[in-house]
N, C-alpha and C. Protein backbone atom coordinates (compact mmCIF):
# COMPACT_ATOMS: atom_id res chain seq x y z
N UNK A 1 -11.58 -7.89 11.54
CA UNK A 1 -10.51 -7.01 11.07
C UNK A 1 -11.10 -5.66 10.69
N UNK A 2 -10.37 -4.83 11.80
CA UNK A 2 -11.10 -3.25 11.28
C UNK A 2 -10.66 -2.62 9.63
N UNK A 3 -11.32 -2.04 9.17
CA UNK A 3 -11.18 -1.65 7.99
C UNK A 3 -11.88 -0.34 7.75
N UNK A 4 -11.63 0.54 6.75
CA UNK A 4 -11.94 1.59 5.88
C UNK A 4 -12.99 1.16 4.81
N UNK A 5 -14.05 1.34 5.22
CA UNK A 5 -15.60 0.70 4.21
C UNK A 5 -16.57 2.00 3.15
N UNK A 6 -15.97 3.24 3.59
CA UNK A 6 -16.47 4.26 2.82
C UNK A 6 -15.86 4.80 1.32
N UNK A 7 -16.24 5.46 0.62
CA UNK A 7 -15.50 5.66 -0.79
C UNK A 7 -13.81 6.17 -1.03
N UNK A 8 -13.47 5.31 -1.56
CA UNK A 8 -12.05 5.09 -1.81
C UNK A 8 -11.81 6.62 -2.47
N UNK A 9 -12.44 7.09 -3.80
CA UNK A 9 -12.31 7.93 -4.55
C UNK A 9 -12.02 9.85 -3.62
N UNK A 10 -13.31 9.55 -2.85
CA UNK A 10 -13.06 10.80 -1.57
C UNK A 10 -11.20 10.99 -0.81
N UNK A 11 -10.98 9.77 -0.44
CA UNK A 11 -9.61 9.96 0.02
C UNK A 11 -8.62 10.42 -1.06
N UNK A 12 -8.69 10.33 -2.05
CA UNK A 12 -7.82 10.17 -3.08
C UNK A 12 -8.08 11.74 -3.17
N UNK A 13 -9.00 12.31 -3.24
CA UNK A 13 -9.41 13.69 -3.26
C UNK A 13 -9.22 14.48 -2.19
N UNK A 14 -9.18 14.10 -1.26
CA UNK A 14 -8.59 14.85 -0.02
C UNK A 14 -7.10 15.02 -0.21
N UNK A 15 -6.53 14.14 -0.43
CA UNK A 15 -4.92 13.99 -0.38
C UNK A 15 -4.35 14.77 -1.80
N UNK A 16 -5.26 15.17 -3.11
CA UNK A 16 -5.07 15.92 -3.81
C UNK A 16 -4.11 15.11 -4.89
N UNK A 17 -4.30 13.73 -4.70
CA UNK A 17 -2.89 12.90 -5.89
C UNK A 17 -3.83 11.19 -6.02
N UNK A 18 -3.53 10.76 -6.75
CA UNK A 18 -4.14 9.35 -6.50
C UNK A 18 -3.60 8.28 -5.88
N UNK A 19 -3.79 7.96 -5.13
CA UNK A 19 -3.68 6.51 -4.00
C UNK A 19 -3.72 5.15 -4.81
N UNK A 20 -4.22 5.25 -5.61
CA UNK A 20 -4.35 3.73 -6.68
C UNK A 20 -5.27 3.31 -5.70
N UNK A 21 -6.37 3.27 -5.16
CA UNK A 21 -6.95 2.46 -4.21
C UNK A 21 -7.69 1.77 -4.65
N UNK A 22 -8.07 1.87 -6.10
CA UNK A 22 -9.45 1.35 -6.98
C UNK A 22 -8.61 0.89 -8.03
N UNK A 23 -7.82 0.31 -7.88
CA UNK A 23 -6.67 -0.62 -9.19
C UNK A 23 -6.49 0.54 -10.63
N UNK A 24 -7.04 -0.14 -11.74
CA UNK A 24 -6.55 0.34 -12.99
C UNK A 24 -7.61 1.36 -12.89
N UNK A 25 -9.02 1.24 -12.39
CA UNK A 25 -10.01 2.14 -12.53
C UNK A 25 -9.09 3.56 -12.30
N UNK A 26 -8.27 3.60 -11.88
CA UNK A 26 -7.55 5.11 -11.36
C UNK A 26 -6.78 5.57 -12.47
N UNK A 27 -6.11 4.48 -13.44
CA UNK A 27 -5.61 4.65 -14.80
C UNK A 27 -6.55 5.26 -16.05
N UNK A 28 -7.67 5.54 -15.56
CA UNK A 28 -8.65 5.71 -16.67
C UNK A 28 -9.11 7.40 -16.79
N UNK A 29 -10.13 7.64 -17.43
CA UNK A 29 -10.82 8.76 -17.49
C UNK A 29 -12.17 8.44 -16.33
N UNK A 30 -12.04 7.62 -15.54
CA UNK A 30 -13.17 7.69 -14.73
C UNK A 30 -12.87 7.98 -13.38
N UNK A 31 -11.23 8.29 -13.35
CA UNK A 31 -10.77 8.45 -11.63
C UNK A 31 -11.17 9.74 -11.42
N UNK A 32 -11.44 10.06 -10.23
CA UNK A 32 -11.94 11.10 -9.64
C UNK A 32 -11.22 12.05 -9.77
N UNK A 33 -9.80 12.15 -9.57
CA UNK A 33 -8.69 13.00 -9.73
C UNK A 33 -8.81 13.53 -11.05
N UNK A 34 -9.06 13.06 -12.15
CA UNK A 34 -9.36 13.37 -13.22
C UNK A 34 -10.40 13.94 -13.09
N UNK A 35 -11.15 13.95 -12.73
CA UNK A 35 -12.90 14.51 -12.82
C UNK A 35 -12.92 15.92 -11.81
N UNK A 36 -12.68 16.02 -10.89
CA UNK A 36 -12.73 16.87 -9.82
C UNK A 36 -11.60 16.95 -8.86
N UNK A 37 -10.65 17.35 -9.46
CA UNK A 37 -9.09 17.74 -8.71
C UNK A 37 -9.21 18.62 -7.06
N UNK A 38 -10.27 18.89 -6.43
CA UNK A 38 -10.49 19.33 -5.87
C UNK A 38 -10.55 18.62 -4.34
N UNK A 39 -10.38 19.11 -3.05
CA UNK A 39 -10.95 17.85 -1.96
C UNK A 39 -12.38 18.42 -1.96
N UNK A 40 -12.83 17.08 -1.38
CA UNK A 40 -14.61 16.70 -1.35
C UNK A 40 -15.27 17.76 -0.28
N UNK A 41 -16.50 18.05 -0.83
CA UNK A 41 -16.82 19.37 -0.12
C UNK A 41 -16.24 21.19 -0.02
N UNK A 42 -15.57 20.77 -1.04
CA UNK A 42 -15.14 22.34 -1.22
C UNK A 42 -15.75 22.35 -3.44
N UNK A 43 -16.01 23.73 -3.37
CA UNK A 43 -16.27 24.15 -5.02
C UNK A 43 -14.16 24.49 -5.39
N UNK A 44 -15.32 24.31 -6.66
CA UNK A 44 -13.55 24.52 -7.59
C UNK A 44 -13.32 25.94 -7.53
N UNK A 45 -13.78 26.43 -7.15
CA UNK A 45 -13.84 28.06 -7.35
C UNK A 45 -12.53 28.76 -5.61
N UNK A 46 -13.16 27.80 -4.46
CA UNK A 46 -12.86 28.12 -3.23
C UNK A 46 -11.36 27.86 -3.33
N UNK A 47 -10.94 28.79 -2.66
CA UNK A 47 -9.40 28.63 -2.42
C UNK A 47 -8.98 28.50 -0.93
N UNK A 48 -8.48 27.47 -0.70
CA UNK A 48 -7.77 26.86 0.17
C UNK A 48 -6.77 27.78 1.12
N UNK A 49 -6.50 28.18 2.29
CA UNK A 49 -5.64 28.63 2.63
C UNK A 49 -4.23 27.89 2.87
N UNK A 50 -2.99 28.64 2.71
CA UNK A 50 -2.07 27.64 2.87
C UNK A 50 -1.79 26.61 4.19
N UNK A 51 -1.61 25.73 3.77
CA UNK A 51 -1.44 25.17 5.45
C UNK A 51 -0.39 25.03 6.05
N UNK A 52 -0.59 25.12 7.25
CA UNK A 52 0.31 25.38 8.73
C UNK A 52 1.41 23.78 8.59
N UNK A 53 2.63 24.12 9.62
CA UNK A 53 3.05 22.94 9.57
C UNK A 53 2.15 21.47 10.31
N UNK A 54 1.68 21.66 10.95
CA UNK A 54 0.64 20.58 11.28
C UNK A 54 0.21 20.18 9.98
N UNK A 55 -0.87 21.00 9.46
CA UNK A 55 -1.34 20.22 8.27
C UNK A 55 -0.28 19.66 7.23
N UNK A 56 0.30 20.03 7.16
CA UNK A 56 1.55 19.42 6.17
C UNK A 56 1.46 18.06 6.64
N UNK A 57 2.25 17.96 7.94
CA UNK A 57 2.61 17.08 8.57
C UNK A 57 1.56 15.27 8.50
N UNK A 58 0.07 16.26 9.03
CA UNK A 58 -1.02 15.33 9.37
C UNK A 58 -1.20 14.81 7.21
N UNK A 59 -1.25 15.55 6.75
CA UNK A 59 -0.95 15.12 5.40
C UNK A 59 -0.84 14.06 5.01
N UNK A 60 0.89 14.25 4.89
CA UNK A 60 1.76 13.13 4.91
C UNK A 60 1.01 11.34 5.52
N UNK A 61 0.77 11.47 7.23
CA UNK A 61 0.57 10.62 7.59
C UNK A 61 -0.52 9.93 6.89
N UNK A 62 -1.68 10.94 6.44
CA UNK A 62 -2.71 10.22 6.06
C UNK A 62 -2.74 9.81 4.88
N UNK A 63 -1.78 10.40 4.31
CA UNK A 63 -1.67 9.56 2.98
C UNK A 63 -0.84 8.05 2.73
N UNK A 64 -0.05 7.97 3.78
CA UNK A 64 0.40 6.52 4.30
C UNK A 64 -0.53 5.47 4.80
N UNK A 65 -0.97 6.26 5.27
CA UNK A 65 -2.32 5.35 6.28
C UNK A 65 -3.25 4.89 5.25
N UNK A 66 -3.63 5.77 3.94
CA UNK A 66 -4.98 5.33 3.15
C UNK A 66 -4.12 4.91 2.51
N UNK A 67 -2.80 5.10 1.56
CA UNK A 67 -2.43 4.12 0.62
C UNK A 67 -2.18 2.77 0.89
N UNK A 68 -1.82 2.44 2.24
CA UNK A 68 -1.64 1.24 2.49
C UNK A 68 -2.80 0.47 3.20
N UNK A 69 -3.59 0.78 3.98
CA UNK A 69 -5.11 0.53 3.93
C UNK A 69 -4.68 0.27 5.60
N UNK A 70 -4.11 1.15 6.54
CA UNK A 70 -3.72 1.22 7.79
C UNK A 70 -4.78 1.90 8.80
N UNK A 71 -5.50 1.84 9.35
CA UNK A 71 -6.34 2.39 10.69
C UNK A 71 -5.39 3.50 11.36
N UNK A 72 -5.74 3.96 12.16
CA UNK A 72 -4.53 5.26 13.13
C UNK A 72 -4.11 3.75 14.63
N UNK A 73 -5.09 3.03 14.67
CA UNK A 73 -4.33 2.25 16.17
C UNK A 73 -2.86 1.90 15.36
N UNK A 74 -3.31 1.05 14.57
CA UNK A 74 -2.08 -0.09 13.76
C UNK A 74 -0.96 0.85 13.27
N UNK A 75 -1.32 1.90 13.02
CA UNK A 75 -0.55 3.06 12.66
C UNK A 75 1.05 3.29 13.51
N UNK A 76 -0.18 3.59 14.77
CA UNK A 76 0.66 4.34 16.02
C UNK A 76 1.28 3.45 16.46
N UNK A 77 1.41 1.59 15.94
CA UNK A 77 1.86 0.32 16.65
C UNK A 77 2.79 0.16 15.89
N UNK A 78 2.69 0.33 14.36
CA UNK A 78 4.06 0.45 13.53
C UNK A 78 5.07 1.45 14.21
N UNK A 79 4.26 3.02 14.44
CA UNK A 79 5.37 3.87 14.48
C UNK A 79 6.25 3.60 15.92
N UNK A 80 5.33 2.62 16.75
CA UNK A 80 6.36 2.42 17.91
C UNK A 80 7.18 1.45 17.69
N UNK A 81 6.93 0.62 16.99
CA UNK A 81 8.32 -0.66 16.60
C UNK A 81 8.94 0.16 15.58
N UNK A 82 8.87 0.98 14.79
CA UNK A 82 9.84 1.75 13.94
C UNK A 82 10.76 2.53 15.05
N UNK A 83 10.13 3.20 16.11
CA UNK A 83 11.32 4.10 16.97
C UNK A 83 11.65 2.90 17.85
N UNK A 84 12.17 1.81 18.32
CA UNK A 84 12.22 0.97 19.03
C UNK A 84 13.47 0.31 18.31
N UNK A 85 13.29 0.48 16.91
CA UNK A 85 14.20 -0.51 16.18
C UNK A 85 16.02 -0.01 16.18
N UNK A 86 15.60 1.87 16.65
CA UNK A 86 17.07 2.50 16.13
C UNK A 86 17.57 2.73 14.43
N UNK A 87 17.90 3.90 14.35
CA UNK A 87 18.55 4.20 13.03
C UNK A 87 17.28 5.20 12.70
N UNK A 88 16.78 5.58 11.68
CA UNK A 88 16.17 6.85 11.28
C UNK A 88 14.64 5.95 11.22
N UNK A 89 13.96 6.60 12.48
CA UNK A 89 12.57 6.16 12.37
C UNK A 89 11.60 5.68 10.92
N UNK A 90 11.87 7.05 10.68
CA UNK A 90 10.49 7.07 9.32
C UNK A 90 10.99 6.12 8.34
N UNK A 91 12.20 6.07 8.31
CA UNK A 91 12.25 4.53 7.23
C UNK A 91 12.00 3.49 7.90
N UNK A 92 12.13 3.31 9.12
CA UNK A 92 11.72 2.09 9.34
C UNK A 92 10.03 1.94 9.63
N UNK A 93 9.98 2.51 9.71
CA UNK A 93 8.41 2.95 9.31
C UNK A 93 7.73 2.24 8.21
N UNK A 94 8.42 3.38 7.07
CA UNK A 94 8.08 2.96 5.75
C UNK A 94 8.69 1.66 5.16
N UNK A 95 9.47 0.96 6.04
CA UNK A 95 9.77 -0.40 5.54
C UNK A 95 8.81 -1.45 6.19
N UNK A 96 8.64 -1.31 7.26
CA UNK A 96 7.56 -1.91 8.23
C UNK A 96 6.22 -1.97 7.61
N UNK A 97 5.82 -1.22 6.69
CA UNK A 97 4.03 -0.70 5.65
C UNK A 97 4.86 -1.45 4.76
N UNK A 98 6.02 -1.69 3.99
CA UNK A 98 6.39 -2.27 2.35
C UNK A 98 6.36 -3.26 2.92
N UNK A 99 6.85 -4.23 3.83
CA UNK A 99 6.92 -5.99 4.81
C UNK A 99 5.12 -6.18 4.69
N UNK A 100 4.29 -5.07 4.90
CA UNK A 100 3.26 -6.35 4.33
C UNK A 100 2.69 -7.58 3.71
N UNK A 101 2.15 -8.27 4.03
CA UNK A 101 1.81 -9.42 3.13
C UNK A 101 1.26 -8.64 2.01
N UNK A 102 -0.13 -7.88 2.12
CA UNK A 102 -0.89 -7.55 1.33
C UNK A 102 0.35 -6.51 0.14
N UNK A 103 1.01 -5.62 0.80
CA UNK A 103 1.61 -4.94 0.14
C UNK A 103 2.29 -5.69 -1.13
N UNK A 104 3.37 -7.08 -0.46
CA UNK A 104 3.93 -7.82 -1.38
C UNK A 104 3.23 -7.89 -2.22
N UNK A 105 1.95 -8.50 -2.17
CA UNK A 105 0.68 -9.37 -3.48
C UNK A 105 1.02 -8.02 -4.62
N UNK A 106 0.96 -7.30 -4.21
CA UNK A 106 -0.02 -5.80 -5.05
C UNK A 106 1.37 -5.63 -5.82
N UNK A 107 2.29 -5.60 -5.12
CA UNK A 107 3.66 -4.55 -5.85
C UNK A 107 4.33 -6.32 -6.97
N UNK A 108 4.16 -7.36 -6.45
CA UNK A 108 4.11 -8.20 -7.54
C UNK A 108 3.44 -8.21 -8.93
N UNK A 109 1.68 -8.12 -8.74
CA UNK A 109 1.03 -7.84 -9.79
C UNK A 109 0.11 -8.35 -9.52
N UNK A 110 -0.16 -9.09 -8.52
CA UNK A 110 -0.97 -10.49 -8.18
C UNK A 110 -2.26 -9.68 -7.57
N UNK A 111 -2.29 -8.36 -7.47
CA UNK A 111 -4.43 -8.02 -7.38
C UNK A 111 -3.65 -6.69 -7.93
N UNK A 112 -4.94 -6.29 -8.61
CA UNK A 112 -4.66 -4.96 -8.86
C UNK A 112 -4.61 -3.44 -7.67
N UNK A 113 -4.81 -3.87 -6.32
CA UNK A 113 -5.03 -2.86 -5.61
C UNK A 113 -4.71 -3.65 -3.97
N UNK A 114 -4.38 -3.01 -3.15
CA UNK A 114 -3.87 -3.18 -1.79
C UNK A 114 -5.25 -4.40 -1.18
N UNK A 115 -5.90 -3.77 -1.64
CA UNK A 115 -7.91 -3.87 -1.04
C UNK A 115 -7.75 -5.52 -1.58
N UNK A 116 -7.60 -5.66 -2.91
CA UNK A 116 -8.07 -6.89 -3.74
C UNK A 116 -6.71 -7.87 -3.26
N UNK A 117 -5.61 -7.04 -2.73
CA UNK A 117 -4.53 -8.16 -2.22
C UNK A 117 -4.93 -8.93 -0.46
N UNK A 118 -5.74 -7.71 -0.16
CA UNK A 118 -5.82 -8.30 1.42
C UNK A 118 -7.08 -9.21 1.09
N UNK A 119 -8.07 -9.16 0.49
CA UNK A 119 -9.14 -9.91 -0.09
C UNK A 119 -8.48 -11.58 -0.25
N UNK A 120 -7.54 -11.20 -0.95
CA UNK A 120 -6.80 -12.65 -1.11
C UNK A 120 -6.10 -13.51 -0.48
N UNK A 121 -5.68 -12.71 0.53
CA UNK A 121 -4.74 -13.44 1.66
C UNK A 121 -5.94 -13.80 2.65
N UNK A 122 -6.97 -13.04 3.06
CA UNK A 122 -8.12 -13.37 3.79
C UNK A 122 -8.92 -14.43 3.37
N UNK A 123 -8.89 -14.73 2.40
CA UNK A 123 -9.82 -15.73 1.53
C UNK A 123 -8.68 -17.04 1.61
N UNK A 124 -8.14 -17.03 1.71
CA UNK A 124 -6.83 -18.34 2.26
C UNK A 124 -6.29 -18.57 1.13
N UNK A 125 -6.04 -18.16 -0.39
CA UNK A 125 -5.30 -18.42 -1.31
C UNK A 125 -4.02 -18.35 -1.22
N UNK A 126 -3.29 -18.12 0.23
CA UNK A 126 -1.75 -17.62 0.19
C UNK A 126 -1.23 -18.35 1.11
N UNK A 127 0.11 -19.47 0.70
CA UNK A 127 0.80 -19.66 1.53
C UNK A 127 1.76 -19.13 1.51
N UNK A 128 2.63 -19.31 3.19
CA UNK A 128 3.94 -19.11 3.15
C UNK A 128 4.89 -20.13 3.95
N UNK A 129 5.80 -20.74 3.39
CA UNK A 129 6.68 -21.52 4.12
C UNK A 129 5.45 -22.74 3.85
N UNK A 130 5.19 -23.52 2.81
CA UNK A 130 4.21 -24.41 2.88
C UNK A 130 3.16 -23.78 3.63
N UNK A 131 2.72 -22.99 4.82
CA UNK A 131 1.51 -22.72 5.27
C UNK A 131 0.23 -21.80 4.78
N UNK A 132 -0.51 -22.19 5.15
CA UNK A 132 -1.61 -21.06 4.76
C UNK A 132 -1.26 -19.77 5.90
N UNK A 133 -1.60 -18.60 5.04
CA UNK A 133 -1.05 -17.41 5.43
C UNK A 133 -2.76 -16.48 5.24
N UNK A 134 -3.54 -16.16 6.28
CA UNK A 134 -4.63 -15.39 5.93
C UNK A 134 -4.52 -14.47 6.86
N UNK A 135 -3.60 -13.26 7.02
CA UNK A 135 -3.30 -12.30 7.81
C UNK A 135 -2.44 -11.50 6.89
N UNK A 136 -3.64 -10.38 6.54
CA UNK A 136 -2.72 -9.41 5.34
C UNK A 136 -2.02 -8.99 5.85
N UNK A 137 -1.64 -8.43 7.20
CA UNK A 137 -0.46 -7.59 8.06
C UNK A 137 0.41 -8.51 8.14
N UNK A 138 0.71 -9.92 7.77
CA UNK A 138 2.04 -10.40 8.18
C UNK A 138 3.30 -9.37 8.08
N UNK A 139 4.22 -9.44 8.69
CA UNK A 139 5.30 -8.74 7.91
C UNK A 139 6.34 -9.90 7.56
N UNK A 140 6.60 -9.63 6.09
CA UNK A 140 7.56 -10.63 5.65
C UNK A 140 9.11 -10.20 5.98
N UNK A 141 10.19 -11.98 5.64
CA UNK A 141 11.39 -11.01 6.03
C UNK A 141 12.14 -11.66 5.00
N UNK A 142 13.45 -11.34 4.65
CA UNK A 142 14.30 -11.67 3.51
C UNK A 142 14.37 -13.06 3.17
N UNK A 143 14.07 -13.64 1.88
CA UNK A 143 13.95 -15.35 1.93
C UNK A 143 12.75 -15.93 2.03
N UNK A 144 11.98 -14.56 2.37
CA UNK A 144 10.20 -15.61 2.63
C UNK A 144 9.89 -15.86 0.75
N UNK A 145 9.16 -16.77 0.96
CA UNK A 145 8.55 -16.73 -0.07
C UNK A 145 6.65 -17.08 -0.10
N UNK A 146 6.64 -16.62 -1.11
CA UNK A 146 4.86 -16.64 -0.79
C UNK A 146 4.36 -17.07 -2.23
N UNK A 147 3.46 -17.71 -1.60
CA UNK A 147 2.66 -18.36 -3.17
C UNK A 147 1.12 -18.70 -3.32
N UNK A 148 0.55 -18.11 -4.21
CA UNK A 148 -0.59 -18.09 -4.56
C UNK A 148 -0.82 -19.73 -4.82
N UNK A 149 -1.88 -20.25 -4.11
CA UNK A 149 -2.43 -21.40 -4.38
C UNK A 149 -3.20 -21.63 -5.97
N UNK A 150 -2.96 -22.73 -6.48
CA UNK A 150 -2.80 -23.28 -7.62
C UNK A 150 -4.69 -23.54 -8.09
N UNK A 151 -5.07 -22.70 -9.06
CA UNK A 151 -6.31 -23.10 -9.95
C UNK A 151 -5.95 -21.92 -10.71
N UNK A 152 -7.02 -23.07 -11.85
CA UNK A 152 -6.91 -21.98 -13.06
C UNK A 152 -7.49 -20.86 -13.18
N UNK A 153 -8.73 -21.02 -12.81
CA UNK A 153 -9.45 -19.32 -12.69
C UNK A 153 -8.52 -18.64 -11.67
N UNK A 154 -7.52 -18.67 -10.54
CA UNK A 154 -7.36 -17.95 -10.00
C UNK A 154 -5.46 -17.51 -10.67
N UNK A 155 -5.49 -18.36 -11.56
CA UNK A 155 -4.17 -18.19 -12.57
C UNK A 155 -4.65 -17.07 -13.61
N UNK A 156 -5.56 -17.03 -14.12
CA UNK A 156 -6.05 -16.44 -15.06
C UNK A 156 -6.38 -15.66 -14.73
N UNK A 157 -7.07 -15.26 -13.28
CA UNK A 157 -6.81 -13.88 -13.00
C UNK A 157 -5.95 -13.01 -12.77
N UNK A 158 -4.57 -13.46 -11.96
CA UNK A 158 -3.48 -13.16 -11.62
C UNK A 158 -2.73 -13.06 -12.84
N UNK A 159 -3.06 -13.39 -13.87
CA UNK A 159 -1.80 -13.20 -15.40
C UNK A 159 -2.55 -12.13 -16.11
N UNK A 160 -4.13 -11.86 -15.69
CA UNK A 160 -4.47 -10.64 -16.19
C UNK A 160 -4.58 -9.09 -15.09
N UNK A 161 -4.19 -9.69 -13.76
CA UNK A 161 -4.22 -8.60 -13.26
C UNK A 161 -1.85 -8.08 -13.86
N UNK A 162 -1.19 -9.33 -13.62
CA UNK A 162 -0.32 -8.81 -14.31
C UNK A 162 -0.12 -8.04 -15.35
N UNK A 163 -0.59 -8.38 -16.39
CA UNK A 163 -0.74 -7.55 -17.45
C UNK A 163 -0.87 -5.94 -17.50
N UNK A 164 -2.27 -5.88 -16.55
CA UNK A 164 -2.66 -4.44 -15.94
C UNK A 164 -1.40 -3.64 -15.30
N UNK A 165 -0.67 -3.92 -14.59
CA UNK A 165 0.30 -3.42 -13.72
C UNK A 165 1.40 -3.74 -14.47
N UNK A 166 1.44 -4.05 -15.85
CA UNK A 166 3.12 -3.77 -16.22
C UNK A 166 3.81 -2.83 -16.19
N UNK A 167 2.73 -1.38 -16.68
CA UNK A 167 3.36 -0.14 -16.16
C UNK A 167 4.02 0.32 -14.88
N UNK A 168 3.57 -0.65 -13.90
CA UNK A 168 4.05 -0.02 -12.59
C UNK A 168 5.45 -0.82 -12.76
N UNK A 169 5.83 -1.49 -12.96
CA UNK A 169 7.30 -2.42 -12.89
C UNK A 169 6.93 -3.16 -11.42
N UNK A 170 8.44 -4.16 -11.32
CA UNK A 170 8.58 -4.92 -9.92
C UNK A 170 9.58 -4.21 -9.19
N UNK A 171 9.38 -3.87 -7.96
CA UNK A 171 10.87 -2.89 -7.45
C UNK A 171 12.15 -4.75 -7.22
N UNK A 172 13.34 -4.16 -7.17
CA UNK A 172 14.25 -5.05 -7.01
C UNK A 172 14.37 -5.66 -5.78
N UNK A 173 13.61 -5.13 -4.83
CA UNK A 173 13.74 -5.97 -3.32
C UNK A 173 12.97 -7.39 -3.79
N UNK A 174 12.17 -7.34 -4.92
CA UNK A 174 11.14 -8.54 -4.42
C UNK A 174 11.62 -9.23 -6.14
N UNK A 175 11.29 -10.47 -6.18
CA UNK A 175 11.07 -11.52 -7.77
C UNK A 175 10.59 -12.16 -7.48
N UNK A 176 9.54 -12.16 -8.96
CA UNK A 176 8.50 -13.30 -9.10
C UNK A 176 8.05 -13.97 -10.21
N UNK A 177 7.97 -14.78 -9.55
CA UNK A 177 7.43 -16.23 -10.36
C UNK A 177 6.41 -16.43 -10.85
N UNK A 178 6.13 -15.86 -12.06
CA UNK A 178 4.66 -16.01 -12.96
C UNK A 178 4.24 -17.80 -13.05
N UNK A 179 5.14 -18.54 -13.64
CA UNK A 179 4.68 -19.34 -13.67
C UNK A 179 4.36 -20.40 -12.40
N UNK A 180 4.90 -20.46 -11.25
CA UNK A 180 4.85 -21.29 -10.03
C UNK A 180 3.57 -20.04 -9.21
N UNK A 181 3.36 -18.80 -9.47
CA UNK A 181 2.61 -17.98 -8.57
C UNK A 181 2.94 -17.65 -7.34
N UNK A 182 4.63 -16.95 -7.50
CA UNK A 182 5.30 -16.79 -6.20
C UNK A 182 6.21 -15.90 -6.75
N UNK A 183 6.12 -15.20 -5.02
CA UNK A 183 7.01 -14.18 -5.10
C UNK A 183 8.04 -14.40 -3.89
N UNK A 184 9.05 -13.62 -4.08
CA UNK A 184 10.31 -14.19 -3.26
C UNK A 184 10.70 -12.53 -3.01
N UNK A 185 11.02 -12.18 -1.65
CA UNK A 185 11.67 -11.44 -0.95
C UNK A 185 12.85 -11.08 -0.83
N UNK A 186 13.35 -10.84 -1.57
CA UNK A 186 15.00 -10.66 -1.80
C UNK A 186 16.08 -10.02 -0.65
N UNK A 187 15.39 -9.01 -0.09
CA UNK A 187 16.18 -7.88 0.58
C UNK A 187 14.91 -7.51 1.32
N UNK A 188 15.37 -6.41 2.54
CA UNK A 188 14.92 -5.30 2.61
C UNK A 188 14.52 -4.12 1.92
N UNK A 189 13.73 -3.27 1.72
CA UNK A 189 13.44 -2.27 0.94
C UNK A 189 14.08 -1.14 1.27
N UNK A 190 15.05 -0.78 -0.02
CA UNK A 190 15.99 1.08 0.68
C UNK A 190 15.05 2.18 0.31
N UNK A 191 14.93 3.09 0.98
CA UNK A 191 13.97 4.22 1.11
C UNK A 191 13.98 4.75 -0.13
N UNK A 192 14.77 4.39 -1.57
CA UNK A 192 14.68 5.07 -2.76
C UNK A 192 13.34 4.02 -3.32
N UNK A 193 13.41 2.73 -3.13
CA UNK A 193 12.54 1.69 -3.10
C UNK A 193 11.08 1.41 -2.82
N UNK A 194 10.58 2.54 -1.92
CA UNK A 194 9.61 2.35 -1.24
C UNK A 194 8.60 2.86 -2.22
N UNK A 195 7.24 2.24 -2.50
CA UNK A 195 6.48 2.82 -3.18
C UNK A 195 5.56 3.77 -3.21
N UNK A 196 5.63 4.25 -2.22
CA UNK A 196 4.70 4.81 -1.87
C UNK A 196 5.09 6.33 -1.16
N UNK A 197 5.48 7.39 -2.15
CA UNK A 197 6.34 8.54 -2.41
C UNK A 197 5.78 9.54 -0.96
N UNK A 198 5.88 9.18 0.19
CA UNK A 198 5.89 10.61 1.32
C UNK A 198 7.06 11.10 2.64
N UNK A 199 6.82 12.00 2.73
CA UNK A 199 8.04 12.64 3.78
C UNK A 199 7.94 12.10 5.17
N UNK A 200 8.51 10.67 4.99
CA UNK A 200 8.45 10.18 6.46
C UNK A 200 9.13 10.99 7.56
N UNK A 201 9.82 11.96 7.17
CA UNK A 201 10.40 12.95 8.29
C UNK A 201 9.31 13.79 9.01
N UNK A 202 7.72 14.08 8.19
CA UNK A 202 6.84 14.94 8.41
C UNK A 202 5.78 14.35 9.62
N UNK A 203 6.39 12.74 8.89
CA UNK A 203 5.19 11.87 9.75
C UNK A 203 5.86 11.98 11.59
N UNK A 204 7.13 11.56 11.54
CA UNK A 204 7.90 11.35 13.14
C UNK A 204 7.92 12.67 13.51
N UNK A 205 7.36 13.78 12.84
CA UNK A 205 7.86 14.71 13.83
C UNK A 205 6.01 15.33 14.08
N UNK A 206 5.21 14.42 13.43
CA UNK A 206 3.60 14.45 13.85
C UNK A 206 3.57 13.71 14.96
N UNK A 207 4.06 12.27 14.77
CA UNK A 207 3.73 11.05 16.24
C UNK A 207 4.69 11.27 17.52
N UNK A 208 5.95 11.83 16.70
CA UNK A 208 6.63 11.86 17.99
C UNK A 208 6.04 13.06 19.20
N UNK A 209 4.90 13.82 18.89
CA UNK A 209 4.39 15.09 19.74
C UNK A 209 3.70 14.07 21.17
């Protein structure tokens, strides 16, 4: 499984906002954004020229792509089943990245970060429908339910990574089950819903070129 293996903190600095990519560490005085608001390789002093609509555009995408921990192939494979589906691309887009498996884990409470949710589904702790589920890209659909396999160290981690993420809340598409270690899929996600705040209009009118 291809992946993104270089420093999390750099992206977060390019994109100029934080990605949460490093869990609570990003809640602290040790996130980078805090430290050096700047992107990597430029002084604080240098000023940026404004950017063109391309860069806007390419922006956007890449900040979809690193918050959700997406490659550009898998990218360009979402954005073709998003225009395929009919009705306004970029949400279906951005609903197609929230249907993650890994996504579900994270926006439950169950790892503190996208990274530590695909960790978990890879490591076989996750069923779905009675099965073992070790493919963080599943996309889930209304009615699935998913459940963290049963030990105590891995209870005890999951009630303290809850804890950590109370601030973020649960959005209403999804409920879960602290005590059984399951989360349930309620709905589809409406674009006010989506967590992950970018101008999917910027992105379809980047891929659609």
């Amino acid at each position: 499984m291809a992946r993104y293996t270089g420093p999390k903190c750099k992206l977060c600095r390019r994109e100029g906002e934080k990605l949460f990519l490093k869990g609570m560490r990003c809640m602290t005085a040790k996130c980078a954004i805090a430290k050096r608001a700047y992107p990597p390789g430029d002084r604080k002093f240098k000023r940026r020229s404004k950017p063109s609509d391309y860069g806007k555009q390419l922006r956007e995408k890449q900040k979809a792509k690193r918050s959700y921990g997406v490659l550009e192939r898998q990218f360009r494979r979402y954005y073709h089943i998003a225009e395929r589906q009919g009705g306004d691309t970029g949400e279906n887009l951005m609903r197609l990245l929230e249907r993650r498996l890994d996504n579900v884990l994270y926006l439950a409470g169950f790892a503190p970060s996208r990274a530590a949710a695909r960790q978990l589904v890879t490591h076989g702790h996750v069923e779905i429908r009675g099965k073992k589920a070790d493919i963080p890209s599943m996309l889930l659909r209304a009615g699935d339910v998913v459940k963290v396999r049963k030990g105590e160290r891995r209870k005890k981690l999951i009630e303290d990574y809850r804890q950590m993420t109370t601030e973020r809340g649960i959005p209403p598409w999804i409920a879960v089950n602290p005590d059984e270690l399951s989360v349930q899929v309620l709905a589809l996600p409406k674009p006010e819903e989506f967590s992950v705040p970018v101008r999917s209009n910027l992105i379809v009118e980047l891929c659609s070129k």
